[in-house]
N, C-alpha and C. Protein backbone atom coordinates (compact mmCIF):
# COMPACT_ATOMS: atom_id res chain seq x y z
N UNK A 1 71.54 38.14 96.63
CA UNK A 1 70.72 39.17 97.25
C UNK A 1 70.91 39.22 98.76
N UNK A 2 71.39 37.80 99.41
CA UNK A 2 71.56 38.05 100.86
C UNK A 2 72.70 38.76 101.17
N UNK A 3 73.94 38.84 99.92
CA UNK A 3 74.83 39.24 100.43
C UNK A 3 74.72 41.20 100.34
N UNK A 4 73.53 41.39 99.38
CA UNK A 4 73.46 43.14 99.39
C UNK A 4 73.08 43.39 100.32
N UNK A 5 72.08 42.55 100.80
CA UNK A 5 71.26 42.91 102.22
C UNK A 5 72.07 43.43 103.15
N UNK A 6 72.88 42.24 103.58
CA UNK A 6 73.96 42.40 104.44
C UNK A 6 75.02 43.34 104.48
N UNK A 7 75.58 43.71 103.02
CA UNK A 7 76.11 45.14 102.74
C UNK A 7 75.44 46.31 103.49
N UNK A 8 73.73 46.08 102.90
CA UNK A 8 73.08 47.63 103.33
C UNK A 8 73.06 47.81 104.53
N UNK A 9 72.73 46.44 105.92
CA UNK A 9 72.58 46.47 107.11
C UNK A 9 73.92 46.97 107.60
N UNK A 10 75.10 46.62 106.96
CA UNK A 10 76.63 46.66 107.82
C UNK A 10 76.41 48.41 107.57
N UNK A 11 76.04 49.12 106.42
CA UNK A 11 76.33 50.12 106.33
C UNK A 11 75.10 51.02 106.91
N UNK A 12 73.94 50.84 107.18
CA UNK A 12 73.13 51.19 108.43
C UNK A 12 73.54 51.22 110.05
N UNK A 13 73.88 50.34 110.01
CA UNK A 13 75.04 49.90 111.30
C UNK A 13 75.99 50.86 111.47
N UNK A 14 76.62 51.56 109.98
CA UNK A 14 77.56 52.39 110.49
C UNK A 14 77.42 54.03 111.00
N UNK A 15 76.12 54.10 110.69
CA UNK A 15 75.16 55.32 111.22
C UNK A 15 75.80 56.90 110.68
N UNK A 16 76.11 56.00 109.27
CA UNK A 16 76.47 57.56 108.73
C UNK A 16 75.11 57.95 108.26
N UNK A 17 74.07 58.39 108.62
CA UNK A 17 72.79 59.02 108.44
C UNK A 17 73.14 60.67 107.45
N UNK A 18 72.66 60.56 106.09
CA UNK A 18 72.63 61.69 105.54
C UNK A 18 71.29 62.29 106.19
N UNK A 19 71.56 63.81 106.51
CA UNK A 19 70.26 65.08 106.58
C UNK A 19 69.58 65.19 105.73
N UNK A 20 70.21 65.43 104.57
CA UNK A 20 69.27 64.98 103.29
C UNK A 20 69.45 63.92 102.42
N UNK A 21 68.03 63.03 101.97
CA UNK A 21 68.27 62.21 101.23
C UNK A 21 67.94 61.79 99.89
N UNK A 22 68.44 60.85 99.28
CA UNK A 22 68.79 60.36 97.97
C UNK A 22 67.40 60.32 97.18
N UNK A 23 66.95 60.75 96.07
CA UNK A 23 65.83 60.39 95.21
C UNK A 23 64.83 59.53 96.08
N UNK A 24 65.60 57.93 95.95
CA UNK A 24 64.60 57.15 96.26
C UNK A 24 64.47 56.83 97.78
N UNK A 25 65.50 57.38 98.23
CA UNK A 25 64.83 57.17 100.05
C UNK A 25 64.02 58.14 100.21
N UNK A 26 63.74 59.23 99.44
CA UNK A 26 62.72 60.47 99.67
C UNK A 26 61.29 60.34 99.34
N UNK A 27 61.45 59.40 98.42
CA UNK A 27 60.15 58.47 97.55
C UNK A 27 59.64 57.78 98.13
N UNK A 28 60.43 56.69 98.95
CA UNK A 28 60.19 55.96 99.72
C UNK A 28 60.08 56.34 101.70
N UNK A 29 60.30 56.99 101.51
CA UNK A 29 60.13 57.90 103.18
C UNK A 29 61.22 57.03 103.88
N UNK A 30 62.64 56.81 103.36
CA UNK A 30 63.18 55.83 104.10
C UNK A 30 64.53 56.68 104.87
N UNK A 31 64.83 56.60 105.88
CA UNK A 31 66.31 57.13 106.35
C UNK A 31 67.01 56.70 105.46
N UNK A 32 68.29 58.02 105.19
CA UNK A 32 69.08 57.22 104.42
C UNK A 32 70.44 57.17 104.70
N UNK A 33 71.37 56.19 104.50
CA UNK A 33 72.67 55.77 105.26
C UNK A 33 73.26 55.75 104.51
N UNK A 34 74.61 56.16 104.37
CA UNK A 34 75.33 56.18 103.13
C UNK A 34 76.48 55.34 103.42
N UNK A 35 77.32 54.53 102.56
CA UNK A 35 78.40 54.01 102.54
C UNK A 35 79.44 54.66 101.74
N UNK A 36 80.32 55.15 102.73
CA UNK A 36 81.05 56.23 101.88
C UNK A 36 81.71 55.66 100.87
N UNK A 37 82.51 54.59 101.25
CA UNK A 37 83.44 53.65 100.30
C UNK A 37 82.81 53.68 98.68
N UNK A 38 81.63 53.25 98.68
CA UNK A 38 81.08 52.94 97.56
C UNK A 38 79.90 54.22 97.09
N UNK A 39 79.93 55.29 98.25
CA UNK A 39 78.97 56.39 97.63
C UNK A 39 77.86 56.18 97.08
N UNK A 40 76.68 55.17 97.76
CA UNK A 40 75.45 54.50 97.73
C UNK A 40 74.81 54.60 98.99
N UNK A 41 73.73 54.94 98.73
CA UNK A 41 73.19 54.74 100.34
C UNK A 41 72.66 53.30 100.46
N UNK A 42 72.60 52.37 101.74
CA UNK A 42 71.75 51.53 102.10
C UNK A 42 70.72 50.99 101.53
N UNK A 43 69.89 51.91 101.07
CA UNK A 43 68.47 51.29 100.09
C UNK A 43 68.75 50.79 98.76
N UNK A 44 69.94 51.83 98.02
CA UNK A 44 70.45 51.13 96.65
C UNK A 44 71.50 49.99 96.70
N UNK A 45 72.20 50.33 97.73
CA UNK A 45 72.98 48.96 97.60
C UNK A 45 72.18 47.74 97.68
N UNK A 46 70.86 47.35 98.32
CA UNK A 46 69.74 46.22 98.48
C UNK A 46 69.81 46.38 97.11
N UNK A 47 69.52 47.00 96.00
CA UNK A 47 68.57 46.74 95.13
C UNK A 47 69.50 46.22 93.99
N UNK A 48 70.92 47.08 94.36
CA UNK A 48 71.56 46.87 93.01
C UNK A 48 71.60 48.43 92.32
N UNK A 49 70.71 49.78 92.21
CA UNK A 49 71.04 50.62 91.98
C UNK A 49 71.87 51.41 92.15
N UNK A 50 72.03 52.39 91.54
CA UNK A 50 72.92 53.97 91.22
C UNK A 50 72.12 54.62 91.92
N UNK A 51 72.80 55.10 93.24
CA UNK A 51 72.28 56.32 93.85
C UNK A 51 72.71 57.78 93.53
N UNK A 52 71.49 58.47 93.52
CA UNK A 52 71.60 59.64 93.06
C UNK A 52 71.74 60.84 94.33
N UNK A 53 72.29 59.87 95.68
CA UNK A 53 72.89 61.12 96.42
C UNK A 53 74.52 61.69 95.96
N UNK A 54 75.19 60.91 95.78
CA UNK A 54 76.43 61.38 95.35
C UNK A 54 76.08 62.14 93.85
N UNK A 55 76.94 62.98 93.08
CA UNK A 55 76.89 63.91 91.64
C UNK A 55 77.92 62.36 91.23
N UNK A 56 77.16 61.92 89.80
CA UNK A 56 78.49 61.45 88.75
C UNK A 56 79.29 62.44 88.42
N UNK A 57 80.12 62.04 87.57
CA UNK A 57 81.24 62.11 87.34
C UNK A 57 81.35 62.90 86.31
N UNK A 58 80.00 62.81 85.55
CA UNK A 58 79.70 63.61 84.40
C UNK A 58 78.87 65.11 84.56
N UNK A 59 78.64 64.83 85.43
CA UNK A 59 78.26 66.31 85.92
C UNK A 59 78.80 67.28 86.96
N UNK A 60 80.13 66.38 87.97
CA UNK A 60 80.83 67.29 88.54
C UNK A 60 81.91 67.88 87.11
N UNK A 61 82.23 67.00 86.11
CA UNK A 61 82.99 67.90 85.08
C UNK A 61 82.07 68.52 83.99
N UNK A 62 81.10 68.65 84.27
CA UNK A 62 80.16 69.66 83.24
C UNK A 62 80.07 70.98 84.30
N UNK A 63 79.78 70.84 85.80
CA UNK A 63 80.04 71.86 86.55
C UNK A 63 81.15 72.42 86.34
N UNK A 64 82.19 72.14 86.99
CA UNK A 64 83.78 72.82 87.11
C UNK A 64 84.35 72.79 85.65
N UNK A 65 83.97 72.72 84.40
CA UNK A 65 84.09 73.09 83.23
C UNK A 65 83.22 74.47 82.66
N UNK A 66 82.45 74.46 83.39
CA UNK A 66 81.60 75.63 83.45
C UNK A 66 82.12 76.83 84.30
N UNK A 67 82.35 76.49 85.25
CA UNK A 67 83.36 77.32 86.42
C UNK A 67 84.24 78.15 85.60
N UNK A 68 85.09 76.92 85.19
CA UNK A 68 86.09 77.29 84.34
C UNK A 68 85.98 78.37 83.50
N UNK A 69 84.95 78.28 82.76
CA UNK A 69 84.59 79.27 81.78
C UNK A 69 84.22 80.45 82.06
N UNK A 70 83.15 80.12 83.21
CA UNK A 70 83.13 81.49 84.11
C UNK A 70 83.78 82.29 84.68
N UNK A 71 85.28 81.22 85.13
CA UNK A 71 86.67 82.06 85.83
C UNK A 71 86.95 83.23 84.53
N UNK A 72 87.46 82.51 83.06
CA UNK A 72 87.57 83.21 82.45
C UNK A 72 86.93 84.27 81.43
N UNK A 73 85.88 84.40 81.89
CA UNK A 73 84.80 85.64 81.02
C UNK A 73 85.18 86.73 82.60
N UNK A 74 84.93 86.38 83.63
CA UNK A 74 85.35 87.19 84.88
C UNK A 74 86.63 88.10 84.28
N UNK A 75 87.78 87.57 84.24
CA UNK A 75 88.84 87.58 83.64
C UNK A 75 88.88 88.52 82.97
N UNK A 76 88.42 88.35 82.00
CA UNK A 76 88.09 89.38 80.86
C UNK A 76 87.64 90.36 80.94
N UNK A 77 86.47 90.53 81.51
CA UNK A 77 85.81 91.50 82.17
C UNK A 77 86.64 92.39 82.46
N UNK A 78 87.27 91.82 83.76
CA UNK A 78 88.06 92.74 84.28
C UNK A 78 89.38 93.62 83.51
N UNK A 79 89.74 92.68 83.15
CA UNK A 79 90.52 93.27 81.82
C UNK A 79 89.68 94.54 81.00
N UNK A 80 88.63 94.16 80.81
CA UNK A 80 88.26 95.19 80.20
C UNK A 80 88.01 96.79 80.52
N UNK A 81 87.22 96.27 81.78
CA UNK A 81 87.21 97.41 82.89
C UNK A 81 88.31 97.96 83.70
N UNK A 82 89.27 97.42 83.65
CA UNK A 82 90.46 97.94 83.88
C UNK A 82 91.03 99.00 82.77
N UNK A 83 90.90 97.93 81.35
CA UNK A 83 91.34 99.41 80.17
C UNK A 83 90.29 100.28 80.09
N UNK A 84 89.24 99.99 80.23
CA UNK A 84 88.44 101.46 80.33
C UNK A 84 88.61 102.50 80.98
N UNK A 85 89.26 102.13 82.47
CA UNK A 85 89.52 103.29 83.65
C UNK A 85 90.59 103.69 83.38
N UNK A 86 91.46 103.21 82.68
CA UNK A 86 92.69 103.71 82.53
C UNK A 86 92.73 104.93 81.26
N UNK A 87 91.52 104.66 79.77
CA UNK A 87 91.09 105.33 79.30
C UNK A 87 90.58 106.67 79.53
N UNK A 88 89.98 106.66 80.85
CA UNK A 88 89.03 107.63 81.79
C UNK A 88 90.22 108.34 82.28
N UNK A 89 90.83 107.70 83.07
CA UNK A 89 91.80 108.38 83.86
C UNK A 89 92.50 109.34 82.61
N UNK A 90 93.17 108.66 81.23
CA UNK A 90 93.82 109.38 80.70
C UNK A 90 92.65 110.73 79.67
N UNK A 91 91.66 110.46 79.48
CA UNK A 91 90.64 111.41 78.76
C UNK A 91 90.77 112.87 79.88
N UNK A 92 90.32 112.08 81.49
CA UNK A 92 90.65 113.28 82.41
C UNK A 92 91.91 113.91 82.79
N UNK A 93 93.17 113.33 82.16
CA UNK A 93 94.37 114.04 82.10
C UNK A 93 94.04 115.17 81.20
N UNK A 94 93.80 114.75 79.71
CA UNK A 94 94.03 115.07 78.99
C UNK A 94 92.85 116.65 79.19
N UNK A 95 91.73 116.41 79.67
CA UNK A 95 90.73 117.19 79.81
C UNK A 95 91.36 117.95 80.58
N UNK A 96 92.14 118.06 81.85
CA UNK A 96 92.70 119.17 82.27
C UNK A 96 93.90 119.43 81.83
N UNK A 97 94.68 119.09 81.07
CA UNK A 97 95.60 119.83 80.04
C UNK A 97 94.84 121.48 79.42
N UNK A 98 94.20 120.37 78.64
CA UNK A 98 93.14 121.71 77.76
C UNK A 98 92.46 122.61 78.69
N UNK A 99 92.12 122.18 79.85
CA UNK A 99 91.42 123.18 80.41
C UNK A 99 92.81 124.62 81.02
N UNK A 100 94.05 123.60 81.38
CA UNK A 100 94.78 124.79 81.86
C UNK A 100 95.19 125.47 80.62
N UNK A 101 95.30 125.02 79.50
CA UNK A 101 95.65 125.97 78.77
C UNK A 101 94.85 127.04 78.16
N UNK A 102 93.86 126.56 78.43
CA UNK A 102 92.42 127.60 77.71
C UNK A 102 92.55 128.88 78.76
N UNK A 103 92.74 127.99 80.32
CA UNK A 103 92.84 129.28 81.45
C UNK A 103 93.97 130.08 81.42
N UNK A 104 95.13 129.79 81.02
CA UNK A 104 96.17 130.20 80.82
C UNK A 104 96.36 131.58 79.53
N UNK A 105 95.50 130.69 78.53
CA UNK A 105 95.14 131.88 77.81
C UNK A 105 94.50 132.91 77.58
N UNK A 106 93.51 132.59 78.69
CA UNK A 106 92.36 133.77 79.15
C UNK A 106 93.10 135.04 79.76
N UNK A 107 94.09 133.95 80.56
CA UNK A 107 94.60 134.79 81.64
C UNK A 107 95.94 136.18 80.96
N UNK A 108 96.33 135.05 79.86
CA UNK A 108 97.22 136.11 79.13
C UNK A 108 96.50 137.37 78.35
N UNK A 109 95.27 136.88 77.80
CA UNK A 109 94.54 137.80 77.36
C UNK A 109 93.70 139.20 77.81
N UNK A 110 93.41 138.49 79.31
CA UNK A 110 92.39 139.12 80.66
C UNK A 110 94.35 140.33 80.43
N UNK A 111 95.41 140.07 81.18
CA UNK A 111 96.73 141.06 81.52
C UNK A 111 96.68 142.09 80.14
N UNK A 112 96.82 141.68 79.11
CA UNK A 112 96.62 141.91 77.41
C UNK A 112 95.84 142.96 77.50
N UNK A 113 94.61 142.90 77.37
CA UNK A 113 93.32 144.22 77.98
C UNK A 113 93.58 145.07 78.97
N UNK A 114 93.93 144.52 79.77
CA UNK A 114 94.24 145.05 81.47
C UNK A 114 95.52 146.65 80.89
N UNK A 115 96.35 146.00 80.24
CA UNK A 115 97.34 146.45 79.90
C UNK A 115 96.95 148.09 78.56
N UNK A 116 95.94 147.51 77.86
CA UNK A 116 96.11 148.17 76.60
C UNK A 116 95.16 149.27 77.15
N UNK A 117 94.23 148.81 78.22
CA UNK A 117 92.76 149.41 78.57
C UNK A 117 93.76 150.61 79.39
N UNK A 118 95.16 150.32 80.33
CA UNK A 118 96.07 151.57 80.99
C UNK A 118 96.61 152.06 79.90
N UNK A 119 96.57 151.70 79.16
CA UNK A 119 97.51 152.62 78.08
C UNK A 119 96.94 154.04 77.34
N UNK A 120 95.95 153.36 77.22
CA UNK A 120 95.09 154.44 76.42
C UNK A 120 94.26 155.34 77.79
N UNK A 121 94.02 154.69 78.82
CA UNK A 121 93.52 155.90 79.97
C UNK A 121 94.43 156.80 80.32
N UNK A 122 93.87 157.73 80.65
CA UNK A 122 94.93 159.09 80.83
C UNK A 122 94.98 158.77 82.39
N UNK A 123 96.55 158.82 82.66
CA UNK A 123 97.09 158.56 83.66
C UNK A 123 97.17 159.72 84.65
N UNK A 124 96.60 159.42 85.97
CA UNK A 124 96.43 160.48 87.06
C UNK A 124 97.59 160.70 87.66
N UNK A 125 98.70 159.80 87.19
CA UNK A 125 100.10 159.96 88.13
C UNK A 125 100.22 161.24 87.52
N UNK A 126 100.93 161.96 88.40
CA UNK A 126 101.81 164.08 87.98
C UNK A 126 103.25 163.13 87.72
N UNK A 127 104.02 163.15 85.90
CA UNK A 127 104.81 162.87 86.08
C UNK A 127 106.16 164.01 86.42
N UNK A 128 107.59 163.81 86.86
CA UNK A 128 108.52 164.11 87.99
C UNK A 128 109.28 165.16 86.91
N UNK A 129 109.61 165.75 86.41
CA UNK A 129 110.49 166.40 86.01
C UNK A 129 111.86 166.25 86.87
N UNK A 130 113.41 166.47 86.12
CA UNK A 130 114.18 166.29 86.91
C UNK A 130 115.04 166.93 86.03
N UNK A 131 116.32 167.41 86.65
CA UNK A 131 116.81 168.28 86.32
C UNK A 131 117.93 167.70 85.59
N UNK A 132 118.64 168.45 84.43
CA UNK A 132 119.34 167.87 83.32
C UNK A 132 121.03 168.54 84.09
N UNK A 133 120.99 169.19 84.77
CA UNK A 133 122.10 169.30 85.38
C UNK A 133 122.75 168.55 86.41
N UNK A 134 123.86 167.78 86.57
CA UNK A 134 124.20 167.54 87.49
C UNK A 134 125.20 168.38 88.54
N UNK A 135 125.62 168.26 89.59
CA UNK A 135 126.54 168.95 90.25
C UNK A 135 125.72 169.52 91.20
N UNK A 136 127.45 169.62 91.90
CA UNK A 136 126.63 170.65 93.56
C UNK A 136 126.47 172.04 93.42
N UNK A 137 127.10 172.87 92.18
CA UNK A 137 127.22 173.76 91.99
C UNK A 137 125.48 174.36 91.26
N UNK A 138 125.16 173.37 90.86
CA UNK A 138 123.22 173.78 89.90
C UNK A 138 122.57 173.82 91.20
N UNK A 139 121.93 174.78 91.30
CA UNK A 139 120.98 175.13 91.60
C UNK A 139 119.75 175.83 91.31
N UNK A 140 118.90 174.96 90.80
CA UNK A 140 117.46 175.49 89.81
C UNK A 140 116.48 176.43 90.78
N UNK A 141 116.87 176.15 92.15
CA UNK A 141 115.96 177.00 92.94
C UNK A 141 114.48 176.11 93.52
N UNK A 142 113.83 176.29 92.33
CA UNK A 142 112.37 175.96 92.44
C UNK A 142 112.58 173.91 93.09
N UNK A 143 113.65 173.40 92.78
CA UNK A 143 113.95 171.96 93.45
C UNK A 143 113.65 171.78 94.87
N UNK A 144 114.67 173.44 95.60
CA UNK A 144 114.35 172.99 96.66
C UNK A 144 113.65 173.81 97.74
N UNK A 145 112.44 174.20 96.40
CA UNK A 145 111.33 174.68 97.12
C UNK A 145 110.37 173.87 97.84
N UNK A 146 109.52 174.36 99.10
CA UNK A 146 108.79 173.12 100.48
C UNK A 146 107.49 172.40 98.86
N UNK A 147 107.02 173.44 98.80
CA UNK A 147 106.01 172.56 97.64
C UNK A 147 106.20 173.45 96.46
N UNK A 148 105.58 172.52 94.85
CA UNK A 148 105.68 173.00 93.96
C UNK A 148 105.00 173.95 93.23
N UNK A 149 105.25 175.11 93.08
CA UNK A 149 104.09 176.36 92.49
C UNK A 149 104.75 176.70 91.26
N UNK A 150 104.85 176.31 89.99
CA UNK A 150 104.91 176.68 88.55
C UNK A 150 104.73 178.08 88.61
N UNK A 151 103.98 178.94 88.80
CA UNK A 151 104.06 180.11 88.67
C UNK A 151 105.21 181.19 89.89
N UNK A 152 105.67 180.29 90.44
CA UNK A 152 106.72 180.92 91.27
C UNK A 152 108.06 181.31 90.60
N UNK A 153 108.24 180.55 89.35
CA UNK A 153 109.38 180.45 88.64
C UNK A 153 109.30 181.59 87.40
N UNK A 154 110.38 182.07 86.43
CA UNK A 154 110.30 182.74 85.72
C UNK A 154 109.93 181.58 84.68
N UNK A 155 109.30 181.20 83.55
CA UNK A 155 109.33 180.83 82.59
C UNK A 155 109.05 181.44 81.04
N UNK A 156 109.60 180.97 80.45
CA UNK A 156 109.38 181.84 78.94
C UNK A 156 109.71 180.97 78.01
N UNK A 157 109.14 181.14 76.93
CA UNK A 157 109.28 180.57 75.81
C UNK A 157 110.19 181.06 74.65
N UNK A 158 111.16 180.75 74.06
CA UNK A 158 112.02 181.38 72.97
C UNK A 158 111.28 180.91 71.86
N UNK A 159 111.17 182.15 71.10
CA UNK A 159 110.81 182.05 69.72
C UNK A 159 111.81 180.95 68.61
N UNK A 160 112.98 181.24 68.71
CA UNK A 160 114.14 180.61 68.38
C UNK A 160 114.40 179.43 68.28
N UNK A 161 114.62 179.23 69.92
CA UNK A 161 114.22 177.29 69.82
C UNK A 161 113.75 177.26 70.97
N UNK A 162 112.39 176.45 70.98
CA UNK A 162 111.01 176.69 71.69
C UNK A 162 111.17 175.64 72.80
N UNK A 163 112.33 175.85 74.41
CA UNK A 163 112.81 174.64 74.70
C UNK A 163 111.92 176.09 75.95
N UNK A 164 111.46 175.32 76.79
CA UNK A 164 110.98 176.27 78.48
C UNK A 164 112.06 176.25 79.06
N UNK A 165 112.49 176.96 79.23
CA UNK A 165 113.45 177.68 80.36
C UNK A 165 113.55 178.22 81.87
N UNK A 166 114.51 178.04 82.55
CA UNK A 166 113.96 178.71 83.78
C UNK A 166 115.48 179.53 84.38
N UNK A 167 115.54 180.72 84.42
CA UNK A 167 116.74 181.14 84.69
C UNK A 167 117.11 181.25 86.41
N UNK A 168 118.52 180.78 86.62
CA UNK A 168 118.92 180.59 88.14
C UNK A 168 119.18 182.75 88.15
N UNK A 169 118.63 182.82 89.11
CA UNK A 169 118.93 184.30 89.46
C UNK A 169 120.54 184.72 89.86
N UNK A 170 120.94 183.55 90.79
CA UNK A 170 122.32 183.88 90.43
C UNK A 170 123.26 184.09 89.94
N UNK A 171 123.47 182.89 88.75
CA UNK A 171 124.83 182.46 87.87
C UNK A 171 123.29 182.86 86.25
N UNK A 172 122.23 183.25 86.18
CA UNK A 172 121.96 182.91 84.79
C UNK A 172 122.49 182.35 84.32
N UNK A 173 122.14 180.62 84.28
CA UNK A 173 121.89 178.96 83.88
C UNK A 173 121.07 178.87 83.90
N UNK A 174 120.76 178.15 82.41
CA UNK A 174 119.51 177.53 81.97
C UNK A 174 119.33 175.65 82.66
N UNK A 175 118.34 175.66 83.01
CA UNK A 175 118.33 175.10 84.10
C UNK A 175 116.92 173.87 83.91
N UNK A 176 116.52 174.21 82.62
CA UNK A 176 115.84 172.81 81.90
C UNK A 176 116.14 172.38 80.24
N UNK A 177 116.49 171.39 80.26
CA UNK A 177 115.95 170.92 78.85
C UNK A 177 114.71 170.51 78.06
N UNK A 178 115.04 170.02 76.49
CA UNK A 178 113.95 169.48 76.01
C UNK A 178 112.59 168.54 76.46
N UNK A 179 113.78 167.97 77.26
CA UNK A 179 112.58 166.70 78.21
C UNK A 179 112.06 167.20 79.16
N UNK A 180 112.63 168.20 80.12
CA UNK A 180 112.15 168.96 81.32
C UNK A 180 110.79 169.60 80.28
N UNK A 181 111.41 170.09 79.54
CA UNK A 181 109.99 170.74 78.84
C UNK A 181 108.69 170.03 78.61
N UNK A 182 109.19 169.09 78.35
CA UNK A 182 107.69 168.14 78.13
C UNK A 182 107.19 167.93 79.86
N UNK A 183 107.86 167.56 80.53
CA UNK A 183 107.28 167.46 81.94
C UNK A 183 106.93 168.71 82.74
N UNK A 184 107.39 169.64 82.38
CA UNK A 184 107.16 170.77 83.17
C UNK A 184 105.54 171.40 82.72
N UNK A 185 105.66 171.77 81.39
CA UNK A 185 104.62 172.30 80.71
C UNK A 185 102.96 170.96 81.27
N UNK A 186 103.36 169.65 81.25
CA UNK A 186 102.43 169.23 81.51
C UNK A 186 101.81 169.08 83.12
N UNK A 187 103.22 169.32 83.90
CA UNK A 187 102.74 169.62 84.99
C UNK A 187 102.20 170.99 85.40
N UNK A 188 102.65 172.19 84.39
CA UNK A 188 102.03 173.61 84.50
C UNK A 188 100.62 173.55 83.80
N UNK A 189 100.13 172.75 82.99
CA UNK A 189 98.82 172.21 82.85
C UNK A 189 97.81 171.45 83.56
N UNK A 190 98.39 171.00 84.37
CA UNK A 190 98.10 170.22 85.71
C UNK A 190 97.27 171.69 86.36
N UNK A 191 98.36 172.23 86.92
CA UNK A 191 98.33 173.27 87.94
C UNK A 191 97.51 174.47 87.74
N UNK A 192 97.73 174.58 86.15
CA UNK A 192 97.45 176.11 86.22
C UNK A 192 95.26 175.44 85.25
């Protein structure tokens, strides 16, 4: 026992003073000095005890076995939440796929209407009549009149074959066709 004594004093002596202390120096209101070598403070080395300032051995590996476990549920986690966002990310690809194509098809449909709705309105354009003759020698007259007056021209209808006509006063040449007919008559409906 003289020789623990002497242990505890050498290691008081060495004035490693813990801030906080061990179970029984706290019990005992005693400063407590630790001997690092042996990881006992001063008061247990007197007695012969296990100080309970240092962690055994069995509970720093019940801690950091626990850690451990905790590293890997973390782990996982993340793993998981990682495939989820990547899920997300691809649901919101996929969500604007469908959305451009739904718009895409609106849009073909919206031109579709747009289209059928001009077709069937009666069109305000005056369409152009043009003359079925070519050459420098035709001259219909009424072409290169300043503006257009339908009733300026001779027109008549043949019983025979029912094509509108318009005779050049000079050379008498017929001076429209079938198609002039359809444009003329609808532009003399226009007018008149």
């Amino acid at each position: 026992t003289s020789e623990r004594r002497a242990r505890a004093n050498r290691v008081k002596e060495q004035g490693n003073e813990m801030t906080f202390r061990c179970k029984r120096c706290e019990e005992k209101n005693l400063r407590c000095f630790v001997d690092t070598a042996t990881r006992r403070c001063a008061s247990y080395i007197s007695i012969t005890a296990s100080c309970s300032l240092f962690v055994s051995k069995d509970k720093w590996e019940k801690v950091q076995a626990k850690k451990r476990a905790k590293r890997l549920e973390v782990a996982r986690l993340k793993a998981q939440l990682a495939q989820s966002e990547l899920e997300l990310l691809e649901a919101k690809a996929r969500e604007q796929e469908f959305a451009n194509r739904d718009l895409a098809i609106l849009n073909l449909q919206d031109r579709a209407k747009e289209q059928a709705e001009g077709n069937s309105a009666p069109s305000t354009d005056l369409p152009v009549a043009a003359s079925s003759l070519s050459g420098p020698t035709a001259d219909p007259g009424w072409l290169q009149a300043d503006s257009f007056n339908p009733l300026s021209l001779d027109y008549f209808l043949s019983l025979k074959d029912p094509v509108l006509s318009s005779l050049d006063a000079a050379c008498n040449t017929l001076v429209l066709d079938r198609f002039d007919h359809i444009l003329v008559v609808l532009e003399f409906d226009v007018f008149c």
